[in-house]
C-alpha atoms as a PDB file:
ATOM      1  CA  UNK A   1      71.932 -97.665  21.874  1.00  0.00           C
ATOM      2  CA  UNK A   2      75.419 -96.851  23.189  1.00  0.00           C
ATOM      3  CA  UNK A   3      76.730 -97.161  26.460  1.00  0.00           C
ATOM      4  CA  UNK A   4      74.578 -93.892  27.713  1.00  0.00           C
ATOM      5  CA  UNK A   5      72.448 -93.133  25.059  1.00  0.00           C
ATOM      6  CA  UNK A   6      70.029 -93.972  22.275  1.00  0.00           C
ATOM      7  CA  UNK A   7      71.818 -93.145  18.714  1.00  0.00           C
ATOM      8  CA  UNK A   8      69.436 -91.323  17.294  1.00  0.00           C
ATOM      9  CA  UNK A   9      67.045 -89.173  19.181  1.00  0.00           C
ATOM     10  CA  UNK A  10      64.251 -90.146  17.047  1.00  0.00           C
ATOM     11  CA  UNK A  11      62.503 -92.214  14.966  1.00  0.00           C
ATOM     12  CA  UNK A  12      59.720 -92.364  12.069  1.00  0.00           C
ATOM     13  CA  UNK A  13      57.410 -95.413  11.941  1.00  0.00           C
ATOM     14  CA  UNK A  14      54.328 -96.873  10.631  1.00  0.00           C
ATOM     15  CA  UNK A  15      51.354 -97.074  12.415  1.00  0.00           C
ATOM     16  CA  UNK A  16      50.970-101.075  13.522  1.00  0.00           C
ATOM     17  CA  UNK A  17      54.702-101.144  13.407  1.00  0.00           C
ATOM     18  CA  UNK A  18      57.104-102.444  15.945  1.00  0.00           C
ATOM     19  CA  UNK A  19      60.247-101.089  16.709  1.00  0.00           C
ATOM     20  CA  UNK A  20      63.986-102.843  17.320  1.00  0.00           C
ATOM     21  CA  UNK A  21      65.695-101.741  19.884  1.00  0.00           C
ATOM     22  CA  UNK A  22      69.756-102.680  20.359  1.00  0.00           C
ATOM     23  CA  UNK A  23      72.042-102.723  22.757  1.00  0.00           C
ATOM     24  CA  UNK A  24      75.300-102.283  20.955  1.00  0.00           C
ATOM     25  CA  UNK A  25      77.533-102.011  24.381  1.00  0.00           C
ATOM     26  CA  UNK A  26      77.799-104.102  26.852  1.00  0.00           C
ATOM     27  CA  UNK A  27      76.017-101.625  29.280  1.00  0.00           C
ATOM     28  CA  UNK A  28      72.637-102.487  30.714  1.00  0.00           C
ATOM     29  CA  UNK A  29      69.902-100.075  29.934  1.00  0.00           C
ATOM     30  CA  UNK A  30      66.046-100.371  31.487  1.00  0.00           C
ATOM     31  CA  UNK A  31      64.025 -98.787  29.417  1.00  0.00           C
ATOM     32  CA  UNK A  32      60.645 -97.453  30.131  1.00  0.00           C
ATOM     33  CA  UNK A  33      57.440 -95.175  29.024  1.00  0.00           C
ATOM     34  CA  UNK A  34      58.687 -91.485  29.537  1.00  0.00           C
ATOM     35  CA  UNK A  35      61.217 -88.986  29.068  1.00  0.00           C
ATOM     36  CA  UNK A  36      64.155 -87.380  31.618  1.00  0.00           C
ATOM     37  CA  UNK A  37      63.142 -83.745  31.716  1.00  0.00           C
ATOM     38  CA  UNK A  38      65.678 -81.137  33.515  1.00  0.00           C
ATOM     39  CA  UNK A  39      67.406 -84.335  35.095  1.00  0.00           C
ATOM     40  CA  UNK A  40      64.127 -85.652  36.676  1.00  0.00           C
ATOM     41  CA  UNK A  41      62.433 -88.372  35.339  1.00  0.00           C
ATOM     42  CA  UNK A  42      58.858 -88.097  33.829  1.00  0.00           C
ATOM     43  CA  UNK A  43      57.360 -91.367  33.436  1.00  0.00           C
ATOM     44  CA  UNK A  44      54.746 -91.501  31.249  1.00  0.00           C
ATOM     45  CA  UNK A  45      52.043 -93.959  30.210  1.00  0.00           C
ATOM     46  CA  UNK A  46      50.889 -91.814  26.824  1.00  0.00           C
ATOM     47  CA  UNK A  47      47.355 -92.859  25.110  1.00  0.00           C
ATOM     48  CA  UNK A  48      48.253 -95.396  22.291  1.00  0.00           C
ATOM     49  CA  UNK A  49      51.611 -96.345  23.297  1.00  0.00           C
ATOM     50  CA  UNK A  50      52.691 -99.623  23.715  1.00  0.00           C
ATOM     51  CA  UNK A  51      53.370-100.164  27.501  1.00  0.00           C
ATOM     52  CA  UNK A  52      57.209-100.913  27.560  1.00  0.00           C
ATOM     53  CA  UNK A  53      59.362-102.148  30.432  1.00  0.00           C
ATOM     54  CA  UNK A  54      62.539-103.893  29.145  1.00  0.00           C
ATOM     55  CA  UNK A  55      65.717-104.401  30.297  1.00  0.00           C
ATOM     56  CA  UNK A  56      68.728-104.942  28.232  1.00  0.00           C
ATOM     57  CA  UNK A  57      71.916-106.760  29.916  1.00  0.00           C
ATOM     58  CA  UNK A  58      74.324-105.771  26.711  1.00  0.00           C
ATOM     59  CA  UNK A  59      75.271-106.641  23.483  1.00  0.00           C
ATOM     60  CA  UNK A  60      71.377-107.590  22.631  1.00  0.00           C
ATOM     61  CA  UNK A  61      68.306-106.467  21.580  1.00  0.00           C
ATOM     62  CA  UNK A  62      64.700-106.190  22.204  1.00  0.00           C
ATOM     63  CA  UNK A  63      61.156-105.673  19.867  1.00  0.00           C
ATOM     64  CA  UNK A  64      58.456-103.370  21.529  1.00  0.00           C
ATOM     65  CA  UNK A  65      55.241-102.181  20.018  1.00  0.00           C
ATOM     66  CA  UNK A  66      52.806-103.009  18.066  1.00  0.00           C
ATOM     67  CA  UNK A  67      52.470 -98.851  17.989  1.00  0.00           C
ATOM     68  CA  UNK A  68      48.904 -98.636  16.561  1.00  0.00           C
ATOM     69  CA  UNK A  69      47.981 -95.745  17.180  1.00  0.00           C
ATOM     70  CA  UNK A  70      49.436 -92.623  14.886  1.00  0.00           C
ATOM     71  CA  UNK A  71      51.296 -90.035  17.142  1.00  0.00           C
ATOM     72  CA  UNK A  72      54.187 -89.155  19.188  1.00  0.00           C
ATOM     73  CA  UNK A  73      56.084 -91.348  22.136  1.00  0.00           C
ATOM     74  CA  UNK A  74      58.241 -90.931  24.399  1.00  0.00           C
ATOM     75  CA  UNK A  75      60.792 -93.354  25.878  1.00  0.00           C
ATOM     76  CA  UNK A  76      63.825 -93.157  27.904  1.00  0.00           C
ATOM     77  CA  UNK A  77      66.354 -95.110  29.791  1.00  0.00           C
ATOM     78  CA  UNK A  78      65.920 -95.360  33.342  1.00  0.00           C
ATOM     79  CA  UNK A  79      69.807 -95.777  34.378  1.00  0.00           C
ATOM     80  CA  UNK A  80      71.054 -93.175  31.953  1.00  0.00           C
ATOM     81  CA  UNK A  81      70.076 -89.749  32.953  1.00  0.00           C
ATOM     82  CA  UNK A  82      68.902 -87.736  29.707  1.00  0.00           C
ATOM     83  CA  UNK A  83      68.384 -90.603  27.506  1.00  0.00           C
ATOM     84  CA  UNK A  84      65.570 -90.263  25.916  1.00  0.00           C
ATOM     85  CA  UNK A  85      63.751 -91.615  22.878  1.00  0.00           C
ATOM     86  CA  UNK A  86      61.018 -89.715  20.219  1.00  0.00           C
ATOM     87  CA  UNK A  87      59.108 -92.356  18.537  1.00  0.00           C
ATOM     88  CA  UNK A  88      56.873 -90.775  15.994  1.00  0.00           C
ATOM     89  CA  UNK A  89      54.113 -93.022  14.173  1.00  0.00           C
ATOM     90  CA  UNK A  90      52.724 -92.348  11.154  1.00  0.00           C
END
């Protein structure tokens, strides 16, 4: 992550993987099940998602998951409007 959004706008994993997240700025960033849709935010508690409610305070970094479950997630960054996150487990 930047200082207002992710760098890429998806990623691949394995199933029973977990993913890195980092905080490369020294911005904070809460990020959350979900997406920003049209400006509003969605959140979203999808089947077989990890549940995920961290908060970064800058320059760090944070491990969510396991993802067990094969499928596409959604995740996005509750201060940053459109900053959203595909996770797609294989």
């Amino acid at each position: 992550m930047n200082g207002q959004q992710f760098i890429q706008s998806s990623v691949t994993i394995h199933k029973g993987s977990r993913l890195t997240l980092i905080d490369d700025a020294a911005v904070v960033h809460v990020i959350q099940n979900g997406a920003w849709e049209n400006g509003t935010i969605r959140p979203l508690q999808e089947p077989g998602a990890p549940k995920v409610n961290s908060q970064f305070n800058g320059n760090d970094r944070q491990t969510i998951g396991p993802f067990l479950a094969a499928g596409t997630y959604h995740l996005y960054c509750i201060v940053h409007p459109g900053m959203n996150l595909t996770v797609i487990v294989q």
